[in-house]
Protein backbone atom coordinates (compact mmCIF):
# COMPACT_ATOMS: atom_id res chain seq x y z
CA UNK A 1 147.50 -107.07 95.83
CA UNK A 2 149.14 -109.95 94.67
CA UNK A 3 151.44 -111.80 91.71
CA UNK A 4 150.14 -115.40 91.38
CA UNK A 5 151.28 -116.79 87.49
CA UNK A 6 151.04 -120.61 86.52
CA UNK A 7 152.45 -121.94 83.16
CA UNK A 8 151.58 -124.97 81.76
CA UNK A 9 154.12 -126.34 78.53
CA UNK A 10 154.42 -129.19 77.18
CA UNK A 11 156.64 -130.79 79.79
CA UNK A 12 154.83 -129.70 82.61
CA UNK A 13 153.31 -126.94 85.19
CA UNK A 14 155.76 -124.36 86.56
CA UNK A 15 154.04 -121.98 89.57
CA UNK A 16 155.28 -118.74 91.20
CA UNK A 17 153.45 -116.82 94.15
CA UNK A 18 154.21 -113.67 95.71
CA UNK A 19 153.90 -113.48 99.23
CA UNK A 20 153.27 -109.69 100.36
CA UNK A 21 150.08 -109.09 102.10
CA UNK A 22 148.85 -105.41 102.36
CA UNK A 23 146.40 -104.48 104.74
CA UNK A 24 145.85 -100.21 104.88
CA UNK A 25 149.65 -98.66 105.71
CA UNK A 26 150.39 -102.16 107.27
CA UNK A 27 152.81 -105.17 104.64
CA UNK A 28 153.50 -108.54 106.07
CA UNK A 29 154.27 -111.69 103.90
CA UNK A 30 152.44 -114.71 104.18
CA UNK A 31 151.94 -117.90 101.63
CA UNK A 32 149.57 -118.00 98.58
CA UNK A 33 150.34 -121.36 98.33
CA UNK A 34 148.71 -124.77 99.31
CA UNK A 35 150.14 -128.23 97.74
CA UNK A 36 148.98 -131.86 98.14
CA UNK A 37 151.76 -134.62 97.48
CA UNK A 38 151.02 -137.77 97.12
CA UNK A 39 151.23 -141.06 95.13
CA UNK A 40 150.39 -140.43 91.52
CA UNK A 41 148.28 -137.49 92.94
CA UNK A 42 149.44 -133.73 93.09
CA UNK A 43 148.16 -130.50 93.14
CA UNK A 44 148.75 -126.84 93.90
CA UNK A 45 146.32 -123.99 94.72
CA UNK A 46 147.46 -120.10 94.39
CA UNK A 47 145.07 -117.42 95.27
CA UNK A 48 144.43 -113.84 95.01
CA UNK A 49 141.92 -111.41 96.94
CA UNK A 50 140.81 -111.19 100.55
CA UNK A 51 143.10 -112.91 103.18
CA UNK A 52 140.60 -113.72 105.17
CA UNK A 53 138.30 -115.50 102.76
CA UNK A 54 141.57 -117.17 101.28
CA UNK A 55 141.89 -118.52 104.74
CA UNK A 56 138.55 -119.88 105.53
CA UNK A 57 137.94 -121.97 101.88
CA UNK A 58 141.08 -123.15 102.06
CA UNK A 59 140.76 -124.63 105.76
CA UNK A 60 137.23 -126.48 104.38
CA UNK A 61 138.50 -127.18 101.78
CA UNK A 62 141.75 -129.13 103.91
CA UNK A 63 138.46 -130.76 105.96
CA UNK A 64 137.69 -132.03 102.34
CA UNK A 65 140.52 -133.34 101.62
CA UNK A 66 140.95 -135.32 104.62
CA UNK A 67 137.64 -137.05 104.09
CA UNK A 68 137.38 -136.93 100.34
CA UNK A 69 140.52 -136.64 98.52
CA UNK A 70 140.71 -140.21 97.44
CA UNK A 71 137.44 -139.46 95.29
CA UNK A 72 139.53 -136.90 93.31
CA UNK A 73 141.04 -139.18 90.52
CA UNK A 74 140.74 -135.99 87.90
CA UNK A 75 142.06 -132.37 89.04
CA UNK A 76 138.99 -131.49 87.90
CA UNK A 77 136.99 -132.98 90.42
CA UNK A 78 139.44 -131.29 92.83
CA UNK A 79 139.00 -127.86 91.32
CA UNK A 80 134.65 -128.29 91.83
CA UNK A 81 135.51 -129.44 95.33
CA UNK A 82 137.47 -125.88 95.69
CA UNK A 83 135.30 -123.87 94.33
CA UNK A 84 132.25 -126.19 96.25
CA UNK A 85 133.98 -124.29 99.23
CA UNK A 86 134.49 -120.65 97.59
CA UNK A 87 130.81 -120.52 97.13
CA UNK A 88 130.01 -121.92 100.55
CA UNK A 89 132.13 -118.71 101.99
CA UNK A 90 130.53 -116.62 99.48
CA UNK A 91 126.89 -117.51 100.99
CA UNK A 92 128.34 -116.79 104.43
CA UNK A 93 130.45 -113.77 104.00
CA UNK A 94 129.87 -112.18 101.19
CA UNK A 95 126.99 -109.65 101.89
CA UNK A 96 128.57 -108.61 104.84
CA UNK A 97 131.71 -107.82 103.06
CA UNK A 98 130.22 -105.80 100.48
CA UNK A 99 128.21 -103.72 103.27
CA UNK A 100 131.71 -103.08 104.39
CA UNK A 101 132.70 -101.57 101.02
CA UNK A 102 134.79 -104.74 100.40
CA UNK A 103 134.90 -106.97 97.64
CA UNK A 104 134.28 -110.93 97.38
CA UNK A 105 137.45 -111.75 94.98
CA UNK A 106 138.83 -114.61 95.96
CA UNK A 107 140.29 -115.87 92.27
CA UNK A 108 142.65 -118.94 92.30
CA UNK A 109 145.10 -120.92 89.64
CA UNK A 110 145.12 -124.14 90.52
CA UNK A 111 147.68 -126.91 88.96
CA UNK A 112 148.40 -130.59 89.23
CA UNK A 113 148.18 -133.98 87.99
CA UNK A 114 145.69 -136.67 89.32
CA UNK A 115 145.50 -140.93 88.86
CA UNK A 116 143.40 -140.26 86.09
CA UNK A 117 144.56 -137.29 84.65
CA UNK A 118 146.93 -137.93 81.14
CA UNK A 119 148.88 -135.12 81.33
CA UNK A 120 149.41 -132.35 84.26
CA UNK A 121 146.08 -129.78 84.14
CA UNK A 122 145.65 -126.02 84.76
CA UNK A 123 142.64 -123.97 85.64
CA UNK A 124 141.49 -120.71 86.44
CA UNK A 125 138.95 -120.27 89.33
CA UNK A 126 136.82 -117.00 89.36
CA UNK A 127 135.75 -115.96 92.24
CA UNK A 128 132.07 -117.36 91.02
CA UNK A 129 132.89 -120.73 91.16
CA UNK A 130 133.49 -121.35 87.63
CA UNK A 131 136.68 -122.29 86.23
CA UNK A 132 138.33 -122.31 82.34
CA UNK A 133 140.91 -124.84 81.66
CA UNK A 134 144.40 -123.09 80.33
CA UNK A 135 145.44 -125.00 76.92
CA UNK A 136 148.16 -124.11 74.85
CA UNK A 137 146.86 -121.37 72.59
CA UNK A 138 147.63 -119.03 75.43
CA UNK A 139 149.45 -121.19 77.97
CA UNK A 140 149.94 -118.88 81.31
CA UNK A 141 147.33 -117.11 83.05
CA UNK A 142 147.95 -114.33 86.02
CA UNK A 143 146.04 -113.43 89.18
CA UNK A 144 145.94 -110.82 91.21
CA UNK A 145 148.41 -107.45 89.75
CA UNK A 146 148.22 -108.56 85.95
CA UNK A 147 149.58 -106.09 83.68
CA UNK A 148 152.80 -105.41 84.51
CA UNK A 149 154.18 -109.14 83.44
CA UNK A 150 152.43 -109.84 80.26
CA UNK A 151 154.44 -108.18 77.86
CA UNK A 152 157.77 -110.41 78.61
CA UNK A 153 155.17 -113.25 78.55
CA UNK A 154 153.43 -112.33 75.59
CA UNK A 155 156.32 -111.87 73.86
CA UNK A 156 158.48 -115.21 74.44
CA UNK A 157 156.91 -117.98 75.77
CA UNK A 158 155.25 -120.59 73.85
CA UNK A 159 153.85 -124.10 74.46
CA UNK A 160 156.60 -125.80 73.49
CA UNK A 161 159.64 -124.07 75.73
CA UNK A 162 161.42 -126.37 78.25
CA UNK A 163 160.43 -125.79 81.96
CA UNK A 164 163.66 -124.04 82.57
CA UNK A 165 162.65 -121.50 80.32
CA UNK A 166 159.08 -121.27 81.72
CA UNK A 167 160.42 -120.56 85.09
CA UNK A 168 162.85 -118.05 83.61
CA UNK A 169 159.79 -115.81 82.24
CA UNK A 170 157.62 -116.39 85.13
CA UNK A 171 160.40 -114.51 87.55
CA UNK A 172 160.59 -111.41 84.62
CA UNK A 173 157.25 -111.14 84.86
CA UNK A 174 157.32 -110.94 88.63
CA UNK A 175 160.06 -109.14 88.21
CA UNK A 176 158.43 -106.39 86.14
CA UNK A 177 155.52 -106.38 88.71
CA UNK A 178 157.31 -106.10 91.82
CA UNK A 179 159.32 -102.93 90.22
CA UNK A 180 156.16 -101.44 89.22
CA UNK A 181 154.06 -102.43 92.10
CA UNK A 182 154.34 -101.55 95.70
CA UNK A 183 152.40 -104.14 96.86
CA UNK A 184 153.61 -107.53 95.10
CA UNK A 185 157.11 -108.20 96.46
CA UNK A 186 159.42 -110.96 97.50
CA UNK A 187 159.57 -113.72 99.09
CA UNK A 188 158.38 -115.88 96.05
CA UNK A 189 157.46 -119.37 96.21
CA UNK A 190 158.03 -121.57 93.09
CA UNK A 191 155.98 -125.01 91.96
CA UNK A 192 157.34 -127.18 89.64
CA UNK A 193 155.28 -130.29 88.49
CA UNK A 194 156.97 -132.17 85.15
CA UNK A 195 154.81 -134.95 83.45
CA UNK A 196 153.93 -137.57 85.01
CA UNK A 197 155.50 -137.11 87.86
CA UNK A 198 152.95 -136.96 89.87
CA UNK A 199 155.48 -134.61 92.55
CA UNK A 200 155.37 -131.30 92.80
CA UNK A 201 158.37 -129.54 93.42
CA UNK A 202 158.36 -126.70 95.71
CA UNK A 203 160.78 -123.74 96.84
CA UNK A 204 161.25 -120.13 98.25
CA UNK A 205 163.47 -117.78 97.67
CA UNK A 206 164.37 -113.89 99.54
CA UNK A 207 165.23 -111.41 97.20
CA UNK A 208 169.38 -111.67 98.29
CA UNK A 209 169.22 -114.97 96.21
CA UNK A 210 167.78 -113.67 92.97
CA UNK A 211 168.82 -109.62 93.08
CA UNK A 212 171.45 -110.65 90.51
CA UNK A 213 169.16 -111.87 87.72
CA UNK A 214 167.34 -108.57 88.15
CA UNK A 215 170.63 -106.71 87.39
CA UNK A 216 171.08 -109.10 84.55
CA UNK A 217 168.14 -108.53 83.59
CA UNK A 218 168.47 -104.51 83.57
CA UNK A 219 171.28 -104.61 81.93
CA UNK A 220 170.48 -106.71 79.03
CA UNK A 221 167.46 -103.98 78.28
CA UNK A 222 170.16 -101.65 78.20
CA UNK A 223 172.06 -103.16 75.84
CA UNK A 224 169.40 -103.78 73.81
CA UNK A 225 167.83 -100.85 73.92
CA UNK A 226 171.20 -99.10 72.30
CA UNK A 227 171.41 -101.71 70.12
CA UNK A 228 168.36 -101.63 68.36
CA UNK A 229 168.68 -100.69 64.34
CA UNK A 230 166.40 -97.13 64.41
CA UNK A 231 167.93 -94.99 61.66
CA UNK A 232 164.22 -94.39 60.47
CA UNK A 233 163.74 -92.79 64.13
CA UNK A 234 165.94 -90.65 63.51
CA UNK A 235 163.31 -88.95 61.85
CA UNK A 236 161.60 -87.49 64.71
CA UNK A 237 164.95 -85.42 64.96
CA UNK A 238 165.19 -83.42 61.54
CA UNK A 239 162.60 -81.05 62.10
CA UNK A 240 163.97 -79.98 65.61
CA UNK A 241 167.55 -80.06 64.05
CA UNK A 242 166.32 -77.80 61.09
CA UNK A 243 164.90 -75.20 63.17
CA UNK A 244 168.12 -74.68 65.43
CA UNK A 245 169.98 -74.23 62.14
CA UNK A 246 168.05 -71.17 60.94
């Protein structure tokens, strides 16, 4: 499985990939991550599903970019050349995948900012070759293990937070996943794009670097959790208490 989540606010794109790669009893990390930089032109691609179909659109899709990439003045255009090459591995793998009981589910966020884009863009690539665009109303979308994050994001983050904070909720939600799930697990790799920048920044980070926020993070719940005002909970208590009287 995989944790792939990409935020967009209204500063900029912030990016965070898992990198564990399960295959039967067997784990090994690899990237999620592919990144273009260059002048007043970058993008990101993360992806979820089949490692080997990952592989192969994203090594036409590098063949497109040598030739092509100056065409690409909108990420949009990039995104249609991706998914050009999704659907070109889908015509030559995908029935004999499914005769082998696997799945074609190659689903991808992809991020970035192009000459002619006015602000950085965010997309959602299905595995079908058709995309949404992800706009403020709900402004983070998740690929690959999705359920474990979404209440932290749900909960906090809104169009308008600071990059900072964006980043902060995309590790929780990680976070959440990776303690949940067996197969989603460090080392994570980070993308930060701010307007008009037209740079994406981009890092990785083991698990000895960030262990401490998860303890933060633990015991903040704590806290919380025995500080929260529940006298009407109490409640649930008086029958059980009246019983062991008589």
């Amino acid at each position: 499985m995989t944790f792939c989540i990409g935020i967009k606010t209204k500063f900029g794109i912030v990016g965070l990939a898992d990198t564990r790669i399960t295959s039967g009893n067997e784990t090994t990390t690899s990237k999620k991550l592919y990144t273009v930089n260059r002048k007043n032109h970058s993008f990101f691609i993360m992806t979820s599903g089949l490692r080997s179909v990952r592989d192969k659109a994203i090594t036409y899709f590098g063949e497109v970019i040598e030739k092509e990439d100056a065409s690409f003045d909108k990420l949009y255009k990039a995104v249609n050349g991706f998914a050009d090459q999704v659907k070109r591995v889908a015509s030559e793998d995908k029935a004999s995948l499914e005769e082998s009981g696997l799945s074609f589910n190659l689903s991808s966020i992809i991020g970035g900012q192009l000459e002619e884009d006015k602000e950085p863009k965010l997309y959602l690539l299905y595995p079908q070759g058709n995309w949404i665009e992800i706009r403020q109303g709900t402004p983070f979308v998740i690929i690959g293990n999705t359920g474990f994050g979404n209440p932290v994001l749900r909960r906090s983050l809104k169009y308008d937070e600071p990059l900072d904070f964006a980043l902060k909720t995309a590790f929780l939600a990680f976070d959440a996943t990776r303690i949940s799930s067996n197969d989603v697990d460090y080392p994570i790799d980070t993308v930060i794009l701010e307007n008009n920048s037209y740079h994406i920044i981009e890092n990785r980070f083991e698990q000895r670097e960030l262990s401490h926020l998860s303890e933060f993070w633990d015991e903040c719940l704590k806290d919380a959790i025995n500080r929260l005002p529940t006298d009407i909970l109490r409640k649930a208590f008086r029958q059980a208490e009246m019983e062991s009287k008589e």
